[in-house]
Each structure stands twice: as C-alpha cells, then as structure tokens.
PDB file of N, CA and C in Angstrom:
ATOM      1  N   UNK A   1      -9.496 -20.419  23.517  1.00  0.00           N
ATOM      2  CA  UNK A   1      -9.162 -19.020  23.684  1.00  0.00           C
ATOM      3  C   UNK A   1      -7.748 -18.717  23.180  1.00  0.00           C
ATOM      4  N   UNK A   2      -6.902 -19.429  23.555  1.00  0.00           N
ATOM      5  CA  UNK A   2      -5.438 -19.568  22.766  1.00  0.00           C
ATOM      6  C   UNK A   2      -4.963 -19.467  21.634  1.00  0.00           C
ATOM      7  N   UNK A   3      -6.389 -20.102  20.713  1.00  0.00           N
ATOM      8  CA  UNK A   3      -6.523 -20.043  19.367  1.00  0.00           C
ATOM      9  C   UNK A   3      -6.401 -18.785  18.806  1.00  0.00           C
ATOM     10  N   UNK A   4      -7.552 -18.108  19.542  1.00  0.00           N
ATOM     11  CA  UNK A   4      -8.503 -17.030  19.282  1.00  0.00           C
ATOM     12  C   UNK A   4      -7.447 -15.966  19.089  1.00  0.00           C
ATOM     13  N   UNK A   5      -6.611 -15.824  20.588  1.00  0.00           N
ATOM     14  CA  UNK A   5      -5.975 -14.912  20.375  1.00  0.00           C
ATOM     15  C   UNK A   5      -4.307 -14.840  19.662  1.00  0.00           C
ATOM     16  N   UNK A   6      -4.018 -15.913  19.142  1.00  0.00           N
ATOM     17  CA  UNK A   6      -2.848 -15.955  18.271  1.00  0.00           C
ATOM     18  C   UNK A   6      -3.376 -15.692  17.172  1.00  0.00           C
ATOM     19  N   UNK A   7      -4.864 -16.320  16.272  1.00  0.00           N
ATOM     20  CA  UNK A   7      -5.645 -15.997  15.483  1.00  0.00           C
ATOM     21  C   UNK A   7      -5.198 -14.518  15.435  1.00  0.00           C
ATOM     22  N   UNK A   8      -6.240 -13.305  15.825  1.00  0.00           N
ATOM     23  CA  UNK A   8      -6.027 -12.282  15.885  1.00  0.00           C
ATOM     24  C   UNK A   8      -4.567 -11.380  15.881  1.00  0.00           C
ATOM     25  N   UNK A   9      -3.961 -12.002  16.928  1.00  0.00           N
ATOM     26  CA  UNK A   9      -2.280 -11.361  17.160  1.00  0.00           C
ATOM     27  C   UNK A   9      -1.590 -11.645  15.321  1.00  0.00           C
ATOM     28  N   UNK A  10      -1.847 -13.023  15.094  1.00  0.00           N
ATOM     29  CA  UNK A  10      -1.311 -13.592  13.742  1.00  0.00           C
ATOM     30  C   UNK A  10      -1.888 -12.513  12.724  1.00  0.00           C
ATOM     31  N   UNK A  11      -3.313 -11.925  12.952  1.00  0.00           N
ATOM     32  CA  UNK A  11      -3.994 -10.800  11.577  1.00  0.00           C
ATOM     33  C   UNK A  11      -2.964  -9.454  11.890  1.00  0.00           C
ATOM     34  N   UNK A  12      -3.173  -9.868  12.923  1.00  0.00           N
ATOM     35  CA  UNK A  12      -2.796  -7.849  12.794  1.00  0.00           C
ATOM     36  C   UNK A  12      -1.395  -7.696  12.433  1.00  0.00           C
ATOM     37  N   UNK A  13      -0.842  -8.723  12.813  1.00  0.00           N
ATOM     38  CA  UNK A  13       0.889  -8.331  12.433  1.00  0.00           C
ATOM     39  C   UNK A  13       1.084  -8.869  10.855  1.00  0.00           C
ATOM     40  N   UNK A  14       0.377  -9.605  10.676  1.00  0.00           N
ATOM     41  CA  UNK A  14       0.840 -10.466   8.888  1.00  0.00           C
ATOM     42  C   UNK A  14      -0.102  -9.665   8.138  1.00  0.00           C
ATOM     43  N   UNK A  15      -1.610  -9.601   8.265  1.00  0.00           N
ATOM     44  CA  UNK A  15      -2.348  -9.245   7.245  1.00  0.00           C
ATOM     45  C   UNK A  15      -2.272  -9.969   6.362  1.00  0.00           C
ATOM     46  N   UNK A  16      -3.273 -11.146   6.315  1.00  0.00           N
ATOM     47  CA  UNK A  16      -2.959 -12.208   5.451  1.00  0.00           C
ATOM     48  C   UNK A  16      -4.537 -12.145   4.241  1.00  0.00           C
ATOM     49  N   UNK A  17      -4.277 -12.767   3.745  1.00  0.00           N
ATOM     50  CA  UNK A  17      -5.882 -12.991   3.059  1.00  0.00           C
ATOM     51  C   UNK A  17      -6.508 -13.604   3.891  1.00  0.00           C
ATOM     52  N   UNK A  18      -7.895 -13.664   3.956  1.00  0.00           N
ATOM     53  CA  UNK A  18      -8.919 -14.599   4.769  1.00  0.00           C
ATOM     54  C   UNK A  18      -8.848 -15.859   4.246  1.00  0.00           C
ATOM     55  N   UNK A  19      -8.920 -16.131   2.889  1.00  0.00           N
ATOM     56  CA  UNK A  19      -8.516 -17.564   2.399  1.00  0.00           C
ATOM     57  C   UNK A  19      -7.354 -18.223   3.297  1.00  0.00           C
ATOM     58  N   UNK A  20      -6.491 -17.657   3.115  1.00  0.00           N
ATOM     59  CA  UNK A  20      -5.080 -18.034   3.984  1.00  0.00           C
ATOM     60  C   UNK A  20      -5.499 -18.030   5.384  1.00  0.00           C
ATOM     61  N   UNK A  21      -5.980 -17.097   6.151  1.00  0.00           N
ATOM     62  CA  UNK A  21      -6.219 -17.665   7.370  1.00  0.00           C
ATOM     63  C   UNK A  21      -6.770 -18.766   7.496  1.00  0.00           C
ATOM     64  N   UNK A  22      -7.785 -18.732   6.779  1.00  0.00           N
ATOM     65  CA  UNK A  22      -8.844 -20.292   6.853  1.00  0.00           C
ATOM     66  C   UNK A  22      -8.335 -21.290   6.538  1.00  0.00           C
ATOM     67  N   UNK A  23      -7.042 -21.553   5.959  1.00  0.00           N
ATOM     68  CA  UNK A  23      -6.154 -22.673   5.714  1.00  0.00           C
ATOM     69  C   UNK A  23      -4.948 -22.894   6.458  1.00  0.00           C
ATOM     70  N   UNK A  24      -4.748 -22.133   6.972  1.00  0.00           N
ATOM     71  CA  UNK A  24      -3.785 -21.887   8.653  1.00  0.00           C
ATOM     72  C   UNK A  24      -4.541 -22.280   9.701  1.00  0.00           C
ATOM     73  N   UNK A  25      -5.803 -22.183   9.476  1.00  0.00           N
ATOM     74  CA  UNK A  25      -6.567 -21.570  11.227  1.00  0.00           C
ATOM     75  C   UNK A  25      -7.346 -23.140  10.817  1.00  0.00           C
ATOM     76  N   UNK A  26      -7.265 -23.627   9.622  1.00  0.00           N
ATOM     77  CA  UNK A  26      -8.169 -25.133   9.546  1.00  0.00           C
ATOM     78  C   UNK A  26     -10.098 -24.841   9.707  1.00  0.00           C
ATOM     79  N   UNK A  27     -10.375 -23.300   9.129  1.00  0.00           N
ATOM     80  CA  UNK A  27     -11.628 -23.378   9.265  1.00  0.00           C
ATOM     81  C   UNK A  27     -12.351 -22.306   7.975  1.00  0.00           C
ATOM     82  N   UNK A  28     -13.328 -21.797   7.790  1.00  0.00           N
ATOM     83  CA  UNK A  28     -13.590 -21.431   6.827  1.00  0.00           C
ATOM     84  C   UNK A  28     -13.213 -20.054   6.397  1.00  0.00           C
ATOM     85  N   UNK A  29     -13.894 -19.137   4.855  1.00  0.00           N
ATOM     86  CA  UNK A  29     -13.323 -17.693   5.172  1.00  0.00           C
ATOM     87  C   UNK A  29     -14.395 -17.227   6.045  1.00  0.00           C
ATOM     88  N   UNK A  30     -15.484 -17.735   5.860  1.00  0.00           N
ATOM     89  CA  UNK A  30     -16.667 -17.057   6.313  1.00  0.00           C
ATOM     90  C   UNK A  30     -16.237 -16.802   8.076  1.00  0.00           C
ATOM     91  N   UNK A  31     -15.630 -17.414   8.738  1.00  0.00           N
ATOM     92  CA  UNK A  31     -15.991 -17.866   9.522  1.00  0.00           C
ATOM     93  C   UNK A  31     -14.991 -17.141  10.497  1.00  0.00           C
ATOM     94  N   UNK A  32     -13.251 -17.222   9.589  1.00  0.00           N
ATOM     95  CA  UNK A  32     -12.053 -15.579  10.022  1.00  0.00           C
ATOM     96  C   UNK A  32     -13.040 -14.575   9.395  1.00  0.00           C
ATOM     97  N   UNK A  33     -13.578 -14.075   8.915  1.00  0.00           N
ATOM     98  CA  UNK A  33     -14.493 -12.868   8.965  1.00  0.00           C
ATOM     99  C   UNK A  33     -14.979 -12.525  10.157  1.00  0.00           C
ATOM    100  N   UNK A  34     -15.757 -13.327  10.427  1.00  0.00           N
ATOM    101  CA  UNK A  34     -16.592 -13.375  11.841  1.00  0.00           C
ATOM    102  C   UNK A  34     -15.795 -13.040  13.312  1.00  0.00           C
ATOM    103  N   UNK A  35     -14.747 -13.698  13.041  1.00  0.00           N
ATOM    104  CA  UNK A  35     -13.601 -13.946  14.108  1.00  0.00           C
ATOM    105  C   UNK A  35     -12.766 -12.808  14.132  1.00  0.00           C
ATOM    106  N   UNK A  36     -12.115 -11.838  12.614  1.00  0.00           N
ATOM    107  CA  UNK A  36     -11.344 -10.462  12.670  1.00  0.00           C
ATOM    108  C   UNK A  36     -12.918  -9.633  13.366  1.00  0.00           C
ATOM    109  N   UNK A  37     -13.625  -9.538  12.930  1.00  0.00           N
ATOM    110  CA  UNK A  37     -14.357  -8.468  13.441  1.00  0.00           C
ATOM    111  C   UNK A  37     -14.693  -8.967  15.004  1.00  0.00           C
ATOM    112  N   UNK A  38     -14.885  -9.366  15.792  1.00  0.00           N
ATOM    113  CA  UNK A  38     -15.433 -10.185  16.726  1.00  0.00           C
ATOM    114  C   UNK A  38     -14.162  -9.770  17.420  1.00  0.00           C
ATOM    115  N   UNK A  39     -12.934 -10.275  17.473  1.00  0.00           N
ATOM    116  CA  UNK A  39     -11.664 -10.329  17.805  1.00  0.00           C
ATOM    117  C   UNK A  39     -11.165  -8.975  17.913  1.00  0.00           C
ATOM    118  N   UNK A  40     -11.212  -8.819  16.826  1.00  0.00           N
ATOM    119  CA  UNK A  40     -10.408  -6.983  16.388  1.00  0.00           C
ATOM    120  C   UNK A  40     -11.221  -6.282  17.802  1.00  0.00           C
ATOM    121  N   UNK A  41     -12.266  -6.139  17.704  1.00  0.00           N
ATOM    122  CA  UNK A  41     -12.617  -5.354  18.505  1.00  0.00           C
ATOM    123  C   UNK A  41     -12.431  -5.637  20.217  1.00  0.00           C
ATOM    124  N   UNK A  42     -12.974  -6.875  19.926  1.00  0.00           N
ATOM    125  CA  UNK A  42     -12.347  -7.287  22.046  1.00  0.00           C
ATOM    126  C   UNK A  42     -11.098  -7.007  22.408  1.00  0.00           C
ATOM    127  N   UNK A  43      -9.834  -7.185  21.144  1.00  0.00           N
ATOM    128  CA  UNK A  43      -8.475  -6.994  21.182  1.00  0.00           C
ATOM    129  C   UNK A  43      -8.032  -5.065  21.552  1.00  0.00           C
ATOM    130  N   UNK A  44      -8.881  -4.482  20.415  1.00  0.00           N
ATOM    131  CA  UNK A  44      -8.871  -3.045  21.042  1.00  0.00           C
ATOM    132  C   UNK A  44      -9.137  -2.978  22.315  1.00  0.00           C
ATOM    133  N   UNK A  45     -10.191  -2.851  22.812  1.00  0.00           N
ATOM    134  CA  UNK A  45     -11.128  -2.861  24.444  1.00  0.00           C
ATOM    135  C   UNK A  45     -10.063  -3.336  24.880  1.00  0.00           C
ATOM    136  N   UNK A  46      -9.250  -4.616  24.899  1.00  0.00           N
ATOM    137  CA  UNK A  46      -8.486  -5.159  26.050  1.00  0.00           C
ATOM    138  C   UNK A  46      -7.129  -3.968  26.110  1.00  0.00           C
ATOM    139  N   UNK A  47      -6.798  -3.986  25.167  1.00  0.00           N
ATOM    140  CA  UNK A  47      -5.198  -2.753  24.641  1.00  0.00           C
ATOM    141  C   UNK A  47      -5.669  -1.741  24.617  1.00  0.00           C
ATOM    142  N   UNK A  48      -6.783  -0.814  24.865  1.00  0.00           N
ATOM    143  CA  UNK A  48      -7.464   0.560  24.901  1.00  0.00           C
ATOM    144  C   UNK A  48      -7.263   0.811  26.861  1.00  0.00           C
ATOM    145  N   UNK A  49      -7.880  -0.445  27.272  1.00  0.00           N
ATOM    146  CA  UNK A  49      -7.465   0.079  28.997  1.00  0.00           C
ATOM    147  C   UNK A  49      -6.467  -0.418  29.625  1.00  0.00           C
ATOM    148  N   UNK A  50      -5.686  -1.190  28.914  1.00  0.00           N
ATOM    149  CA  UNK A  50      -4.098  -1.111  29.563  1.00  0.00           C
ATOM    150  C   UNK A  50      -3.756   0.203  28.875  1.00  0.00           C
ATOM    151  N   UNK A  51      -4.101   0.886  28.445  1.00  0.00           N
ATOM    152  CA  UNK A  51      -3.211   2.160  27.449  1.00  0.00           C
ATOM    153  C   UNK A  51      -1.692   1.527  26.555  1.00  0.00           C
ATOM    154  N   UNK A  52      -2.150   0.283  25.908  1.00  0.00           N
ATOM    155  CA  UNK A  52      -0.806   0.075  25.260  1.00  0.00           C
ATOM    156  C   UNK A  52      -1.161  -0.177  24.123  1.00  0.00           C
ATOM    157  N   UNK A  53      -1.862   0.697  23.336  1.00  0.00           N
ATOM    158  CA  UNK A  53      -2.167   0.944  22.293  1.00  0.00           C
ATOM    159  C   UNK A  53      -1.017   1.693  21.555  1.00  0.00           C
ATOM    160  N   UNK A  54      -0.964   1.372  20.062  1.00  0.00           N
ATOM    161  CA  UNK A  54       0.252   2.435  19.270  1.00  0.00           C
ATOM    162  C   UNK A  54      -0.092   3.430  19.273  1.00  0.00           C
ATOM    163  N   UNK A  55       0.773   4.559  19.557  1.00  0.00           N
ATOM    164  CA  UNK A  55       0.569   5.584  19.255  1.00  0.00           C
ATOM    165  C   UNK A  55       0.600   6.043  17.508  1.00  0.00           C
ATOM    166  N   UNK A  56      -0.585   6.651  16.974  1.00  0.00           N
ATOM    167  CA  UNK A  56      -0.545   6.904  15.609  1.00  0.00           C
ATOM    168  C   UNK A  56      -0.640   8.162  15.023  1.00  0.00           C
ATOM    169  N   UNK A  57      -0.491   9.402  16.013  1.00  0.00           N
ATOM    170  CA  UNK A  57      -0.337  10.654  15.461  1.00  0.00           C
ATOM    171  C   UNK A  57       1.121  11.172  16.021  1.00  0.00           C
ATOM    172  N   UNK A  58       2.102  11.432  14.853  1.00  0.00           N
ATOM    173  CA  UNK A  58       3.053  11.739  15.017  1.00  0.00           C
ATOM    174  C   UNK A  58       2.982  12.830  16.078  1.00  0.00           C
ATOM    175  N   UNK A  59       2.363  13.410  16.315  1.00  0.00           N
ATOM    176  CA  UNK A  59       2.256  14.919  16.889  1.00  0.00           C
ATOM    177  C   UNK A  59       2.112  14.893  18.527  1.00  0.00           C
ATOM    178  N   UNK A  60       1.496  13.377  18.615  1.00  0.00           N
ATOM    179  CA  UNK A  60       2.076  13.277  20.219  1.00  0.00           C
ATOM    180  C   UNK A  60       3.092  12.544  20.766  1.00  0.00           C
ATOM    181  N   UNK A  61       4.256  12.312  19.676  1.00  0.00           N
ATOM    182  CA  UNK A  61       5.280  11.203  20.328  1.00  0.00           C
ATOM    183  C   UNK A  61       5.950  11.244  21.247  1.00  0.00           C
ATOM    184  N   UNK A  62       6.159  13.174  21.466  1.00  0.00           N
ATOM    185  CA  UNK A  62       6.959  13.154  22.624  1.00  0.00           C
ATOM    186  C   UNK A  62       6.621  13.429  23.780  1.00  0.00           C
ATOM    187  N   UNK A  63       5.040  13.047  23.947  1.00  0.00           N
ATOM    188  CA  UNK A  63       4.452  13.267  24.777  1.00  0.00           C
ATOM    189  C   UNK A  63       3.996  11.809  25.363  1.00  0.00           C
ATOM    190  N   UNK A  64       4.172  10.694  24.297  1.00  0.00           N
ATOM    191  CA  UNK A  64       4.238   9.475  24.579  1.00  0.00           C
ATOM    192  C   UNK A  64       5.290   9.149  25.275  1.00  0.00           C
ATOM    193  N   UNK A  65       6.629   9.515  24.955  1.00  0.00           N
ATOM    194  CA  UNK A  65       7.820   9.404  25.025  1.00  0.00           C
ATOM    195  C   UNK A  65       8.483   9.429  26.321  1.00  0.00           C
ATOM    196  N   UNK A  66       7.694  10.521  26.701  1.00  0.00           N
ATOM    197  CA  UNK A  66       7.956  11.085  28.031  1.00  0.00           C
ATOM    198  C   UNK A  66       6.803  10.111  29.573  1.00  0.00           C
ATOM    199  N   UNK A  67       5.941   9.498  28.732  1.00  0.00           N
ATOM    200  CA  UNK A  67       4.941   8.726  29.533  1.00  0.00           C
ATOM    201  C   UNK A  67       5.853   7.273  30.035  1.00  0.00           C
ATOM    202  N   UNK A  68       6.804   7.017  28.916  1.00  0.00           N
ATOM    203  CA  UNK A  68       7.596   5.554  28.719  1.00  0.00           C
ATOM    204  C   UNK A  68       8.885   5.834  28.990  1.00  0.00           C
ATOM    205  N   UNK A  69       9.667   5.989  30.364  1.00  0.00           N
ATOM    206  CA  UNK A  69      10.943   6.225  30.424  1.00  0.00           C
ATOM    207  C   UNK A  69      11.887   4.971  30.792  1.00  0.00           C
ATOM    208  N   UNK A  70      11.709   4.507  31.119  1.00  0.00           N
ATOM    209  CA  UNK A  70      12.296   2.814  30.948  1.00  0.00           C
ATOM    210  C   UNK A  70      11.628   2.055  30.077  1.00  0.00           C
ATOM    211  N   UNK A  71      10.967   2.298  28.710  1.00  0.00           N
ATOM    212  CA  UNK A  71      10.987   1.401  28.101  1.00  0.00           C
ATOM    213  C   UNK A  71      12.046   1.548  26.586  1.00  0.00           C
ATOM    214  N   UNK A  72      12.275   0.727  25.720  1.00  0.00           N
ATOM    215  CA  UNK A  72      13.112   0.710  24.365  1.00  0.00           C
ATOM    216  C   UNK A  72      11.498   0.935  23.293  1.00  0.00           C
ATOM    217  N   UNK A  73      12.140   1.555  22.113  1.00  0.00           N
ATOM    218  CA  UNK A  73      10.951   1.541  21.202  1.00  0.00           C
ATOM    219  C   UNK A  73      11.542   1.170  19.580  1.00  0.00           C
ATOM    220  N   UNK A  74      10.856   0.436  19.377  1.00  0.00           N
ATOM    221  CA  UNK A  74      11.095   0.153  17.761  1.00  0.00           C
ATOM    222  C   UNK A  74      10.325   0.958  16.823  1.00  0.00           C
ATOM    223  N   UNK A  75      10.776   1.646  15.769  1.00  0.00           N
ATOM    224  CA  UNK A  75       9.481   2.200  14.702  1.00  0.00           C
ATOM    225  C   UNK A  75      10.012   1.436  13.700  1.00  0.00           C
ATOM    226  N   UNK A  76       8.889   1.287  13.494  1.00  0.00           N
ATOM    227  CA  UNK A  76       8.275   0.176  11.952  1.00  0.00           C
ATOM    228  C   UNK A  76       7.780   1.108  11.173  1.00  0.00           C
ATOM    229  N   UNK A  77       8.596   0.867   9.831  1.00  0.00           N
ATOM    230  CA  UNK A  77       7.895   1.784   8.964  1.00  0.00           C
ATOM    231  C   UNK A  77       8.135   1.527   7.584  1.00  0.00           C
ATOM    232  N   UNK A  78       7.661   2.053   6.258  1.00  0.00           N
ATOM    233  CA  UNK A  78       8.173   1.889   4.967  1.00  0.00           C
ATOM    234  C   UNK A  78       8.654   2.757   4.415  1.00  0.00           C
ATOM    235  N   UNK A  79       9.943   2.809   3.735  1.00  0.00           N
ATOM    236  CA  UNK A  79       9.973   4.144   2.998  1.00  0.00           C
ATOM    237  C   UNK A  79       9.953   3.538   1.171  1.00  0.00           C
ATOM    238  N   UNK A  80       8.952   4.887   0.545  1.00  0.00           N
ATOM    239  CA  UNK A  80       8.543   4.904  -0.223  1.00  0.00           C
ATOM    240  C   UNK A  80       9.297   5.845  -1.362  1.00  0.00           C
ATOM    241  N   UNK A  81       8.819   5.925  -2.454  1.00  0.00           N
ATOM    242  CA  UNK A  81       9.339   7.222  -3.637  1.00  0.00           C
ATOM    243  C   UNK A  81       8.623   7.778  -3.248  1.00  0.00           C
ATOM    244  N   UNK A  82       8.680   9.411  -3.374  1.00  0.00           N
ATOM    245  CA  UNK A  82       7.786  10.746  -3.304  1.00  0.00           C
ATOM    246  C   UNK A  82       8.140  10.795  -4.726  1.00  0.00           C
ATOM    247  N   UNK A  83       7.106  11.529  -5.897  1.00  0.00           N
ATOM    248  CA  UNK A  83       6.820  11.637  -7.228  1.00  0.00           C
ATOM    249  C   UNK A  83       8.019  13.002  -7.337  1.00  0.00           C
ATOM    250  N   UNK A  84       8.655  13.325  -7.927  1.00  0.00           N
ATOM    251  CA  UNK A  84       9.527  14.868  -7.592  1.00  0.00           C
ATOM    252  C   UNK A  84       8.781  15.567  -8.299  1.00  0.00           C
ATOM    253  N   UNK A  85       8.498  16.995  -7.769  1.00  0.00           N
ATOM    254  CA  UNK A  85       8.013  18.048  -8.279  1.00  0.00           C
ATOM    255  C   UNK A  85       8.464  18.375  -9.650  1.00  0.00           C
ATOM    256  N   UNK A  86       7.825  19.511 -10.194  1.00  0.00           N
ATOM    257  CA  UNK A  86       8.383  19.854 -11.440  1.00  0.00           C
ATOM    258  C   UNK A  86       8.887  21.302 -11.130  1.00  0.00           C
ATOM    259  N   UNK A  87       8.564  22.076 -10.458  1.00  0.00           N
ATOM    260  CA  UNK A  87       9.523  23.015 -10.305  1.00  0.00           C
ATOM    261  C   UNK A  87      10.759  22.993  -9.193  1.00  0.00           C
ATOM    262  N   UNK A  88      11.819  23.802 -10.065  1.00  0.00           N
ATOM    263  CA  UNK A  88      13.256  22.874  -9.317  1.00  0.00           C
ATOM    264  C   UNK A  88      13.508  23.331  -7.990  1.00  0.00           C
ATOM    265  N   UNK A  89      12.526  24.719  -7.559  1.00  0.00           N
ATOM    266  CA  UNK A  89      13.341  25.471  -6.280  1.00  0.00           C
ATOM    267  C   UNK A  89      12.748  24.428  -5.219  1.00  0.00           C
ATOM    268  N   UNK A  90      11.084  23.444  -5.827  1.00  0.00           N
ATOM    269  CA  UNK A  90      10.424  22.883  -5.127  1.00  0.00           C
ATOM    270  C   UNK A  90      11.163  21.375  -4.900  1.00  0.00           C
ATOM    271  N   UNK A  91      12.003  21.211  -5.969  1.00  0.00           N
ATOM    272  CA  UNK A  91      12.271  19.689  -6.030  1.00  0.00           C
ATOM    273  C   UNK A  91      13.981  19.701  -4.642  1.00  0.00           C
ATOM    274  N   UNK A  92      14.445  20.974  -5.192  1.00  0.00           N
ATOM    275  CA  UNK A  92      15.622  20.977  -4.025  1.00  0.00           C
ATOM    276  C   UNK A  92      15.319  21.050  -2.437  1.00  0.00           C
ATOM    277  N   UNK A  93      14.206  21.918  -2.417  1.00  0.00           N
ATOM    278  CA  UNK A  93      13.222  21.317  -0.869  1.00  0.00           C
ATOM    279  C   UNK A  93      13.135  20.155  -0.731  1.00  0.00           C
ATOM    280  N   UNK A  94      12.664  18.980  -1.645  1.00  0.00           N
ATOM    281  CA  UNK A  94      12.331  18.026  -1.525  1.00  0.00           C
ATOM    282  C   UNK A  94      13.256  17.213  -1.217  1.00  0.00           C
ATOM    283  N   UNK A  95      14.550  17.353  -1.816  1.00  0.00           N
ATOM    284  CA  UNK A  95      15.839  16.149  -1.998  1.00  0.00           C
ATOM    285  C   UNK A  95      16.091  15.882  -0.712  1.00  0.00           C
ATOM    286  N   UNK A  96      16.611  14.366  -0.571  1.00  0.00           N
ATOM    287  CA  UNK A  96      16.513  13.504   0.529  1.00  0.00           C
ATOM    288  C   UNK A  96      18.001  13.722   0.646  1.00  0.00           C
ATOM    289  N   UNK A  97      18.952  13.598  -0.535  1.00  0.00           N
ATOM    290  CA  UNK A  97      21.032  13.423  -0.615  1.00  0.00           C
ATOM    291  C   UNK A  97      20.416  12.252  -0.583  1.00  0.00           C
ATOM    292  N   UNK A  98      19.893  11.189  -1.114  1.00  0.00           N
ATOM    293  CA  UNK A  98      19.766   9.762  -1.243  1.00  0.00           C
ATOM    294  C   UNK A  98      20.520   9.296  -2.975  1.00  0.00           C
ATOM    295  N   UNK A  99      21.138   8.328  -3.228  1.00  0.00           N
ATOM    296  CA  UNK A  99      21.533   8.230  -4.733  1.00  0.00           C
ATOM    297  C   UNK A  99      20.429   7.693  -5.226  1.00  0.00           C
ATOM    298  N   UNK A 100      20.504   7.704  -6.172  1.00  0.00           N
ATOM    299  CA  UNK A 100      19.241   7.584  -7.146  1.00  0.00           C
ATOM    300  C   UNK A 100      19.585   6.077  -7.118  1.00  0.00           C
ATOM    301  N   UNK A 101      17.926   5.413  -7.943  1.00  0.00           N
ATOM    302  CA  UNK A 101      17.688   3.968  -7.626  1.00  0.00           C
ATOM    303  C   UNK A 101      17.881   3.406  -8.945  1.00  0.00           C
ATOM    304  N   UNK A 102      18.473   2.413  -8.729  1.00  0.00           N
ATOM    305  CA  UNK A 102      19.007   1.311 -10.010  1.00  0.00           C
ATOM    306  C   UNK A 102      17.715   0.675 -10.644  1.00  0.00           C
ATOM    307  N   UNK A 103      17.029   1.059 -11.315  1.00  0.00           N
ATOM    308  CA  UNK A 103      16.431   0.434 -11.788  1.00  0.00           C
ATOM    309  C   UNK A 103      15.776  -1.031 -12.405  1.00  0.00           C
TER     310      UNK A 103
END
C-alpha cells in the first residue's frame, strides 16, 4: 500500500512518462496505466471527503481563503508569453512594465 500511494503522490506531482514510471516503480507500462487510473481515482474519493482538494476556479479563492484561517498557502504556477495584439490601444491594455526577453 506504501508503494501504491507514493506511486500515485510521485504521478501527480512529477508527471512522468509511464515508461519512466515503470522503470522507477520496477514494473511494467501496462501495468502504471492500470495503477494511475485505479489510484487517481481512490486518491480523489480519499481528498474529495477530507475537502482538501485544490481549489481550481479562481473565482472562489476568497471564499476558500476565508474557510483556511490558520493555514499558509503556496501558489504554483507558470508564467508564460501572451502573443501581443496588433492594435496598439489593445497592446497598452495588455503591457505587463516587464523588460522585454533576451532572446
């Protein structure tokens, strides 16, 4: 069971290939297939009724926020390029004041 669930804890945070699991985990791909789906889902069910599931719609954070008053929160996130518009009144909406990237 120990396996099982570092297995799983190990997918969801790395996102690895299944090849790679199966050479970590010492067993086949066929077989982490079986185990993300199998897993994934008991792992929801278990984190669905503790309610410590992520919150993933921005639109209720501070309603999360307000549920968690002694706890600390980390956001994880990526920041990306946005493509810039071609019209300029649209592109000055857009500007971040970030310097442009070195190529």
């Amino acid at each position: 069971m120990e396996d099982k669930l570092l297995f799983i804890l190990f997918y969801c945070k790395v996102y690895p290939l299944q090849e790679v699991l199966a050479l970590l985990f010492e067993t086949s791909q066929g077989r982490v297939n079986e185990w993300i789906h199998q897993l994934s889902t008991i792992l929801q069910m278990a984190l669905g009724k503790s309610q410590v599931l992520p919150e993933r719609d921005p639109k209720n954070l501070e309603q999360t926020l307000a549920l968690c008053v002694a706890v600390d929160f980390i956001i994880d996130g990526t920041e990306y390029r946005i493509p810039r518009p071609k019209n300029a009144a649209e592109q000055k909406e857009k500007y971040s004041g970030k310097k442009k990237t070195i190529p």
